[in-house]
PDB file of N, CA and C in Angstrom:
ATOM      1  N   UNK A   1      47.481  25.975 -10.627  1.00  0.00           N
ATOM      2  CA  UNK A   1      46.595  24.824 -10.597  1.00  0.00           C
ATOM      3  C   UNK A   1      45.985  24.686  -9.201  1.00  0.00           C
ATOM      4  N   UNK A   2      44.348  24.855  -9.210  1.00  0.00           N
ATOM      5  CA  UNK A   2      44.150  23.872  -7.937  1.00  0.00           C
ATOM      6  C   UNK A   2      43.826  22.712  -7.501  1.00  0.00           C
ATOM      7  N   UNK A   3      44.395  22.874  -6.135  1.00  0.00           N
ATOM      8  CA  UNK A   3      44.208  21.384  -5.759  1.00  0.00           C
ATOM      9  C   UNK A   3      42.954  21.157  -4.786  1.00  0.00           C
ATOM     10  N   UNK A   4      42.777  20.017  -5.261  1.00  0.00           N
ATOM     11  CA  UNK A   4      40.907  19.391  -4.244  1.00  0.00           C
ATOM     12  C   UNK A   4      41.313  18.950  -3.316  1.00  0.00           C
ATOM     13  N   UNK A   5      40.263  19.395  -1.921  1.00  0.00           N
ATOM     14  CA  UNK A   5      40.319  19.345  -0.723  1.00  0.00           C
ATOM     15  C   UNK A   5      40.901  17.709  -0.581  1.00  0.00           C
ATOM     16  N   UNK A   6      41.428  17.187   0.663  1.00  0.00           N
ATOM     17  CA  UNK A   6      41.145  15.713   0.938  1.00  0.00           C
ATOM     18  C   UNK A   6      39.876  15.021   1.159  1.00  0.00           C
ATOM     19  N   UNK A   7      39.041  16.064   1.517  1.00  0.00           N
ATOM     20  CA  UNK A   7      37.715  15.042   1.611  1.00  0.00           C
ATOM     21  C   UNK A   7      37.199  15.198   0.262  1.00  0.00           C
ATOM     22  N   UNK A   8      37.536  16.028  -0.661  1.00  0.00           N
ATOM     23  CA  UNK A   8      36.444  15.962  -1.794  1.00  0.00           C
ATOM     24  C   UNK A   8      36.759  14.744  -2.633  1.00  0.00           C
ATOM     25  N   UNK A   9      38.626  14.592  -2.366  1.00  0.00           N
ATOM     26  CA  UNK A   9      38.945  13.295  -2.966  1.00  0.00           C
ATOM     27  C   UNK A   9      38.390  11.852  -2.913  1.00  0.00           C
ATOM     28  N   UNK A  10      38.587  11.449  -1.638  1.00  0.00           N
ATOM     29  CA  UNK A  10      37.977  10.556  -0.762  1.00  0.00           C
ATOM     30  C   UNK A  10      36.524  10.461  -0.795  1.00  0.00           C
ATOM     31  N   UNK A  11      35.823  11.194  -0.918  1.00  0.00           N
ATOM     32  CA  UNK A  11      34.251  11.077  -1.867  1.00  0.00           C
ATOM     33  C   UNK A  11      34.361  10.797  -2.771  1.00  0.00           C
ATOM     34  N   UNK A  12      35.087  11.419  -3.712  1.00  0.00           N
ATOM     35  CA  UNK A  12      34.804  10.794  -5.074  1.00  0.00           C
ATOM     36  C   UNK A  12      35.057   9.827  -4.951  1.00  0.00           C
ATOM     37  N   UNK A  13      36.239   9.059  -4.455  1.00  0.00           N
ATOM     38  CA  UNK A  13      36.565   7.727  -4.864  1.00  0.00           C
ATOM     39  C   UNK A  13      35.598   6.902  -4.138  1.00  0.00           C
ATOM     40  N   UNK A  14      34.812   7.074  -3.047  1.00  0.00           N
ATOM     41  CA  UNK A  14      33.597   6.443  -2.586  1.00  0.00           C
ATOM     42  C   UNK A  14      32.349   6.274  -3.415  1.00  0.00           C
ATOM     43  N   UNK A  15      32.147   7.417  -4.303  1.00  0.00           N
ATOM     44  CA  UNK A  15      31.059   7.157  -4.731  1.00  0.00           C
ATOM     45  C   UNK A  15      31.541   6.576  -6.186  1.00  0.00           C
ATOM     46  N   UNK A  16      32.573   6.122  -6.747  1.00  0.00           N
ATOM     47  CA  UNK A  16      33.194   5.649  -7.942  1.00  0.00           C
ATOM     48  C   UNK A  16      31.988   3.985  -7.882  1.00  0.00           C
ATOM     49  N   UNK A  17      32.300   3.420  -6.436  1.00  0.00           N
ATOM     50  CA  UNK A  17      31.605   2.045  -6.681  1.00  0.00           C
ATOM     51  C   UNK A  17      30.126   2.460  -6.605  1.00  0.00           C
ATOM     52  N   UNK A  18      29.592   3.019  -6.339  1.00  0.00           N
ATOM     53  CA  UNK A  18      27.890   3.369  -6.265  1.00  0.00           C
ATOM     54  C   UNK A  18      27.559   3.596  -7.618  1.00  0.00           C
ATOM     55  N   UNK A  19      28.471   4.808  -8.400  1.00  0.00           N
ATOM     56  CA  UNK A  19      27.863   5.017  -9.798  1.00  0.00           C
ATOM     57  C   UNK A  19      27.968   3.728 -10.605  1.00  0.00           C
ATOM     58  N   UNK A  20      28.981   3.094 -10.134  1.00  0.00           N
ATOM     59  CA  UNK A  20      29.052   1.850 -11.067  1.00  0.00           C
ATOM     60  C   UNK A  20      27.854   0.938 -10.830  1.00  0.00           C
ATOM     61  N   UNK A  21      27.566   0.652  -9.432  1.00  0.00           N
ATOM     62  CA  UNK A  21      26.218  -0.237  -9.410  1.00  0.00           C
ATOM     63  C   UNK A  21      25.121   0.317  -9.612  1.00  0.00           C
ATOM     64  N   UNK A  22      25.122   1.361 -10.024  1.00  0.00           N
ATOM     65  CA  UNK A  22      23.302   2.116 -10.223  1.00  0.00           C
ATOM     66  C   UNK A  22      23.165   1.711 -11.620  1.00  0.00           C
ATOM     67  N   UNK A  23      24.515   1.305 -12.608  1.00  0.00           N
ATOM     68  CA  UNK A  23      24.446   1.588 -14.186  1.00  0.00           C
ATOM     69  C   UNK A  23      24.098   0.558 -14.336  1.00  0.00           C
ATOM     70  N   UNK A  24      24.499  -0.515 -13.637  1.00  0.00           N
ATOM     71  CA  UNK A  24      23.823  -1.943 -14.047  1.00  0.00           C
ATOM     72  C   UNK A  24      22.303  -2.113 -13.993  1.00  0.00           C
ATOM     73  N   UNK A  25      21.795  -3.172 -14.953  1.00  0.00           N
ATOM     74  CA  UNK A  25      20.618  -3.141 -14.896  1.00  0.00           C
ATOM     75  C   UNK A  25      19.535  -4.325 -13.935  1.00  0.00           C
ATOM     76  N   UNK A  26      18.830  -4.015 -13.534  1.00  0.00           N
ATOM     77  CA  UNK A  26      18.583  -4.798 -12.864  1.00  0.00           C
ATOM     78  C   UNK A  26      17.893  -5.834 -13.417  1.00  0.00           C
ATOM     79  N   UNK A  27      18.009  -7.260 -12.919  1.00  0.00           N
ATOM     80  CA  UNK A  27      16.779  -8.466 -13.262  1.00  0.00           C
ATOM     81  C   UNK A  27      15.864  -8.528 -12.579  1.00  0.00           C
ATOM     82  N   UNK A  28      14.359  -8.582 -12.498  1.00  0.00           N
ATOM     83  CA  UNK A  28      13.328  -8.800 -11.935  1.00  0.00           C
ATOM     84  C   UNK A  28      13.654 -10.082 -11.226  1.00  0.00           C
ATOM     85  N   UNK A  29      13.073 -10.772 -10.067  1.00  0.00           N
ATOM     86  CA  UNK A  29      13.049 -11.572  -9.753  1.00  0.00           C
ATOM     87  C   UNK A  29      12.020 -12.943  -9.936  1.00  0.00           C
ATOM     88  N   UNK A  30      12.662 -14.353 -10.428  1.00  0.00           N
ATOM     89  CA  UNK A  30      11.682 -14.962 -10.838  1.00  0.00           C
ATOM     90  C   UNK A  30      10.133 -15.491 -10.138  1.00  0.00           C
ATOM     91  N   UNK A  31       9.404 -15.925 -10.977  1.00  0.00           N
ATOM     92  CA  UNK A  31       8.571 -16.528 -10.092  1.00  0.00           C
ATOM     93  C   UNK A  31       8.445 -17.188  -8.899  1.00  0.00           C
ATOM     94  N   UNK A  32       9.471 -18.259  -9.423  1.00  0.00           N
ATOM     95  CA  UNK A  32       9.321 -18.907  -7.893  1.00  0.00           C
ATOM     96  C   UNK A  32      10.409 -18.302  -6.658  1.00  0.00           C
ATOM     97  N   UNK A  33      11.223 -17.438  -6.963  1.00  0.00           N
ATOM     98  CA  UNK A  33      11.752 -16.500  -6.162  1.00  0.00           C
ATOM     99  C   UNK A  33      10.977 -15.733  -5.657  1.00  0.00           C
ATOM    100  N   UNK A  34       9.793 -14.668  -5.903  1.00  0.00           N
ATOM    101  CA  UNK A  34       8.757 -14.427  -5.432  1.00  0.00           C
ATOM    102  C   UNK A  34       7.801 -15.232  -4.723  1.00  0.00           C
ATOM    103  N   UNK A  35       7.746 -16.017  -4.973  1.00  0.00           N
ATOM    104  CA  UNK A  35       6.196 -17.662  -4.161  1.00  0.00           C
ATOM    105  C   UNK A  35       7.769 -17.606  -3.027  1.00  0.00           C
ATOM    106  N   UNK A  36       8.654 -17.807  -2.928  1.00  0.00           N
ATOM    107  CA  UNK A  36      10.103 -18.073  -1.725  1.00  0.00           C
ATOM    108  C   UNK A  36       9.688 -17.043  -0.950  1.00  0.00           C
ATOM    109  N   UNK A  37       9.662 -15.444  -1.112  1.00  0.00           N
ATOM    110  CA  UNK A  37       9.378 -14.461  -0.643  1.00  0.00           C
ATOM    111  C   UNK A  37       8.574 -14.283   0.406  1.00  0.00           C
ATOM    112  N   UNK A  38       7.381 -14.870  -0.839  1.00  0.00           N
ATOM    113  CA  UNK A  38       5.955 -14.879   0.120  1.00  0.00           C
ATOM    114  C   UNK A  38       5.969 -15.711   1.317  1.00  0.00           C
ATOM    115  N   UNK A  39       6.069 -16.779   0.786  1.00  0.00           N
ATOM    116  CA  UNK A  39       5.959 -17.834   1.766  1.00  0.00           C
ATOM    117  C   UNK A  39       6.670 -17.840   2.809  1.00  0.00           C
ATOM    118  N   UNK A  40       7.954 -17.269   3.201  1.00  0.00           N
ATOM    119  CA  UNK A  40       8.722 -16.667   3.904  1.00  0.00           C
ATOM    120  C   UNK A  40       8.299 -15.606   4.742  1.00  0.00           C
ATOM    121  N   UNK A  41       7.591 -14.255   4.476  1.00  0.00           N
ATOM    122  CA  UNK A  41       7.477 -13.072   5.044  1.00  0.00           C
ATOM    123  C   UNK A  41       5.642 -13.754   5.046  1.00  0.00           C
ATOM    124  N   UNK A  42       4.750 -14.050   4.749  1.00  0.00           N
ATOM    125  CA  UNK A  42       3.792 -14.203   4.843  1.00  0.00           C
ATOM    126  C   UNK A  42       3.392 -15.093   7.015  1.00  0.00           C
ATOM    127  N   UNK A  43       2.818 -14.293   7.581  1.00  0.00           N
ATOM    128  CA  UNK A  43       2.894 -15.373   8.855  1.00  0.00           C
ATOM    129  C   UNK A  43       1.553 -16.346   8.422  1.00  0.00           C
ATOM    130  N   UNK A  44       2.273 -17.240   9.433  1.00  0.00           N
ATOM    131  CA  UNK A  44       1.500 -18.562   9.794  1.00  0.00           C
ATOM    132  C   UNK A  44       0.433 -18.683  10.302  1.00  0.00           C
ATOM    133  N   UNK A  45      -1.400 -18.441   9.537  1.00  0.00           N
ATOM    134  CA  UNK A  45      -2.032 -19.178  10.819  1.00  0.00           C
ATOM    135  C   UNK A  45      -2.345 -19.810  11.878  1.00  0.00           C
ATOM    136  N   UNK A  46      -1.652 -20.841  11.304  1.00  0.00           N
ATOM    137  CA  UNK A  46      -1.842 -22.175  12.278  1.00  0.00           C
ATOM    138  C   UNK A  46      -0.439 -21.739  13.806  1.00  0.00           C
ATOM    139  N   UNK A  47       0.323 -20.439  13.314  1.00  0.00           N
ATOM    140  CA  UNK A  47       1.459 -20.233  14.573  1.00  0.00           C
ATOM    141  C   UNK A  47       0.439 -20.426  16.020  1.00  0.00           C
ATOM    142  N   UNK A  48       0.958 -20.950  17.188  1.00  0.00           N
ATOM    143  CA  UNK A  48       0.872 -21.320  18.617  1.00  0.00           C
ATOM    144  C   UNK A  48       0.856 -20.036  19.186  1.00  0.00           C
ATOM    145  N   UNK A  49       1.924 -18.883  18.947  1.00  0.00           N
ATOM    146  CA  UNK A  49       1.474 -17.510  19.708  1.00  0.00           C
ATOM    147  C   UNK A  49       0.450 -16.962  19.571  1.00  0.00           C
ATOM    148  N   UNK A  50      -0.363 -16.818  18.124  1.00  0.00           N
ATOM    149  CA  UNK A  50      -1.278 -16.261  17.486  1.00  0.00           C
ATOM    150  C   UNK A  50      -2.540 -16.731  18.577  1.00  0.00           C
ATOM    151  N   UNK A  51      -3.014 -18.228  19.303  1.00  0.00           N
ATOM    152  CA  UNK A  51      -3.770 -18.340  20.328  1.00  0.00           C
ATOM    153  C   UNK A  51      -3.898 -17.720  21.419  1.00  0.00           C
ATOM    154  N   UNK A  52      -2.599 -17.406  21.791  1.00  0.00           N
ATOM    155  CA  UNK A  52      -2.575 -17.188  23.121  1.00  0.00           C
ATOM    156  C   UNK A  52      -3.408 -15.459  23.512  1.00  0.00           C
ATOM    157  N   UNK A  53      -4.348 -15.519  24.311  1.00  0.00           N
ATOM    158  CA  UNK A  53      -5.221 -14.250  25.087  1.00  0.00           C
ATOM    159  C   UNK A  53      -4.127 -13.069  25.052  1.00  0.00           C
ATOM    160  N   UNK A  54      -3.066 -12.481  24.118  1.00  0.00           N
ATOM    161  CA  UNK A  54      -2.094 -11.423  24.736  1.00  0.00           C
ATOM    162  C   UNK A  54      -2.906 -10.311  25.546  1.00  0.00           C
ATOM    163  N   UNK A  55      -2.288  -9.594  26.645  1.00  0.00           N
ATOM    164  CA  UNK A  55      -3.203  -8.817  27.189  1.00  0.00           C
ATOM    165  C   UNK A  55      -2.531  -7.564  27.230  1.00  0.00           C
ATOM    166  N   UNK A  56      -2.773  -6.477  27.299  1.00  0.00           N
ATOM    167  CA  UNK A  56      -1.556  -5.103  27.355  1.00  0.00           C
ATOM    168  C   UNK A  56      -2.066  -4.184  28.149  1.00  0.00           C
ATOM    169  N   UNK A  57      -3.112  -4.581  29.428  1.00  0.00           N
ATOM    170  CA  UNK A  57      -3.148  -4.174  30.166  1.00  0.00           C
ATOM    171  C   UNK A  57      -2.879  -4.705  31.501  1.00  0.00           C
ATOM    172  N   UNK A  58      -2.107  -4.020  32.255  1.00  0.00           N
ATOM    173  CA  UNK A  58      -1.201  -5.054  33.311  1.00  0.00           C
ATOM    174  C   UNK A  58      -2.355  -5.718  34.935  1.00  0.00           C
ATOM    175  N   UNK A  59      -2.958  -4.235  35.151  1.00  0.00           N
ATOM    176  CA  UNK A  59      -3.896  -4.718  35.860  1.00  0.00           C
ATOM    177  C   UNK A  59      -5.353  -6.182  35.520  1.00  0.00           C
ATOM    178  N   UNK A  60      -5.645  -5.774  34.537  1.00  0.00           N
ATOM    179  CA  UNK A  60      -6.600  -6.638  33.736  1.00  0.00           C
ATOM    180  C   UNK A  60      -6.043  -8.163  34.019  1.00  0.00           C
ATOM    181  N   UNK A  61      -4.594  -8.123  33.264  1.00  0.00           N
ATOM    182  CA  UNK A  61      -4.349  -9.796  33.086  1.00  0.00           C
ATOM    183  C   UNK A  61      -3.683 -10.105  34.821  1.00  0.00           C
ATOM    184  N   UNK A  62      -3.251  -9.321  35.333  1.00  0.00           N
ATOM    185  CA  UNK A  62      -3.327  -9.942  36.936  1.00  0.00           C
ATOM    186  C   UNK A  62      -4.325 -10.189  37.245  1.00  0.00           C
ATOM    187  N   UNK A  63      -5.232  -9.535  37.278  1.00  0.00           N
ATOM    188  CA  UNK A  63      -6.846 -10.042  37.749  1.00  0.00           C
ATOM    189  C   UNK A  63      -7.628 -11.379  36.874  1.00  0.00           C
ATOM    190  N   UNK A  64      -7.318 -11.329  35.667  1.00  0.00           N
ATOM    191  CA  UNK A  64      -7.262 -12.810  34.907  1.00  0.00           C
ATOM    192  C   UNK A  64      -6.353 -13.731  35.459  1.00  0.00           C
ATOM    193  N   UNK A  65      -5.299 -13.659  36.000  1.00  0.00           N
ATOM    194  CA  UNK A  65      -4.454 -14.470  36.266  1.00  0.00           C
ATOM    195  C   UNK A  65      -4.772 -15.205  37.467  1.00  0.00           C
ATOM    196  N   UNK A  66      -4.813 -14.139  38.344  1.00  0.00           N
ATOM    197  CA  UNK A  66      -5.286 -14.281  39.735  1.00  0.00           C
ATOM    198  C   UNK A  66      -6.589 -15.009  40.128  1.00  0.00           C
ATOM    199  N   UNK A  67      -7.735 -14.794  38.863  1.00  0.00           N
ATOM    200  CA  UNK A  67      -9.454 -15.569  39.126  1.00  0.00           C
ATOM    201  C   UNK A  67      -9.226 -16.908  38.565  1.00  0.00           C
ATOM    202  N   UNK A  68      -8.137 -17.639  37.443  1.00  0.00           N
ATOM    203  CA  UNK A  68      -7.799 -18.545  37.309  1.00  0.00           C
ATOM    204  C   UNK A  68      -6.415 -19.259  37.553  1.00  0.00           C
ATOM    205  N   UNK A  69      -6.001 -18.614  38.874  1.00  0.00           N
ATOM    206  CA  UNK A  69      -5.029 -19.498  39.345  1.00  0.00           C
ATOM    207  C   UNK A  69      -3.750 -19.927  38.372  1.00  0.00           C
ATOM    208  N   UNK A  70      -3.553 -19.308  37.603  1.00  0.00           N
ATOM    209  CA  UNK A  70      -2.423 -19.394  36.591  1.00  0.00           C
ATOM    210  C   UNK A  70      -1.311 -18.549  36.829  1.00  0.00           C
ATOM    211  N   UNK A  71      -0.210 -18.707  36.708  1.00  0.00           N
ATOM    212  CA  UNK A  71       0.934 -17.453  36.451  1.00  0.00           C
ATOM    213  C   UNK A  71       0.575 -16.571  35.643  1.00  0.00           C
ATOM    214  N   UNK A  72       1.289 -15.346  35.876  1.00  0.00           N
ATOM    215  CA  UNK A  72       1.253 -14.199  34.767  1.00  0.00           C
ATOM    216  C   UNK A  72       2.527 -13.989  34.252  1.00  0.00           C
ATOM    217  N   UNK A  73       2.733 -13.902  32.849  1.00  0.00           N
ATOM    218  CA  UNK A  73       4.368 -13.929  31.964  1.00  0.00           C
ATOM    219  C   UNK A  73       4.122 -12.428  31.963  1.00  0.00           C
ATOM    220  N   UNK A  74       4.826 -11.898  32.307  1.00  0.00           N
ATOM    221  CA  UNK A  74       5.115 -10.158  31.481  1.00  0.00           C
ATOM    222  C   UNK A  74       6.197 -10.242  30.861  1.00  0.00           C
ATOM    223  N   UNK A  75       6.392  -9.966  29.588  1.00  0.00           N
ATOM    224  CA  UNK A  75       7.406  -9.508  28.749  1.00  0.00           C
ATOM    225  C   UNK A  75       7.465  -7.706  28.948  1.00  0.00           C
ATOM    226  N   UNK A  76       8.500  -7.706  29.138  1.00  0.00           N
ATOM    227  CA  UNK A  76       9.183  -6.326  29.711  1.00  0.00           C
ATOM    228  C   UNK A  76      10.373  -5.952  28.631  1.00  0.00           C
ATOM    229  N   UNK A  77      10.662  -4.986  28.031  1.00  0.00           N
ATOM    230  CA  UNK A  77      11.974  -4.455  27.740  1.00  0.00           C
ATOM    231  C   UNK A  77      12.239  -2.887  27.671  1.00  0.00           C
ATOM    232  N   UNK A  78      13.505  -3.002  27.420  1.00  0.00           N
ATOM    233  CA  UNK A  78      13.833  -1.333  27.439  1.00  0.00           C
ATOM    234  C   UNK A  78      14.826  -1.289  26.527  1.00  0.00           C
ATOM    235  N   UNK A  79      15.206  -0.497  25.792  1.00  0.00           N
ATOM    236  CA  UNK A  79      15.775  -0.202  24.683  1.00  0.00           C
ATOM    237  C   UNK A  79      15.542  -0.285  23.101  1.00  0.00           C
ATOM    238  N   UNK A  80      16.268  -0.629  22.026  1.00  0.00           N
ATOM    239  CA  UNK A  80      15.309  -0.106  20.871  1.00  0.00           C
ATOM    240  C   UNK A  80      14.593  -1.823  21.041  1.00  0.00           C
ATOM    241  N   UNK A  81      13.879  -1.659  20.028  1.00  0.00           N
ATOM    242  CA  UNK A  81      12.848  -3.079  19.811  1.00  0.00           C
ATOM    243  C   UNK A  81      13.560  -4.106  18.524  1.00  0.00           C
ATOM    244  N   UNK A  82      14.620  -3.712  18.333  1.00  0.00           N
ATOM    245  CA  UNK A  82      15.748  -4.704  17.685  1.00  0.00           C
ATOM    246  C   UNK A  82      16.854  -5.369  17.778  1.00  0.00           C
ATOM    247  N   UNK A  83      16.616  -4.449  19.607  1.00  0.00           N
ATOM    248  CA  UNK A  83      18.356  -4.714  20.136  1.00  0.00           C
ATOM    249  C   UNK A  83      19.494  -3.711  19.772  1.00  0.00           C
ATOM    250  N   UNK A  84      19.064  -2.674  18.603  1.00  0.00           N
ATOM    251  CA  UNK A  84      19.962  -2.196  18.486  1.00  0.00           C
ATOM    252  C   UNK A  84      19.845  -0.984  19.442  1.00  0.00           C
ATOM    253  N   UNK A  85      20.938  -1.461  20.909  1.00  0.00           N
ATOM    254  CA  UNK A  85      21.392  -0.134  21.594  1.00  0.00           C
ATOM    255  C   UNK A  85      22.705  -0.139  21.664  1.00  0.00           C
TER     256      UNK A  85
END
């Protein structure tokens, strides 16, 4: 008789819960679960950042900054753009 590796075991029994959730069927989601969706992931016109002049050139908005006497914000980062490092 042979016997199955330890990892081939340990897979199978991993993928035991996956085959089980693929067999189920799925429900569409209702209407107003969809309008939730939207209205959620859809952005805001009326949002306050959406005004603001963003500039992405560094020289440019110092020299804007500088002819109207205002501070300059730089947002700066390094690593991934989700945080995930």
């Amino acid at each position: 008789m042979r016997r199955l590796p330890p990892l081939a075991i340990v897979l199978t029994a991993l993928s035991l819960p996956l085959a089980a959730q693929s067999a189920a069927p799925e429900t569409p989601p209702s209407e107003a679960r969809v309008a939730e969706l939207k209205r959620l992931l859809t952005r805001d016109p009326a949002a306050t950042w959406l005004t603001i002049p963003w500039q992405t050139d560094l020289l440019a908005a110092q020299r804007s900054a500088a002819e109207s006497h205002r501070p300059l914000f730089v947002w700066a980062m390094d690593g991934h753009p989700l945080g995930c490092t």
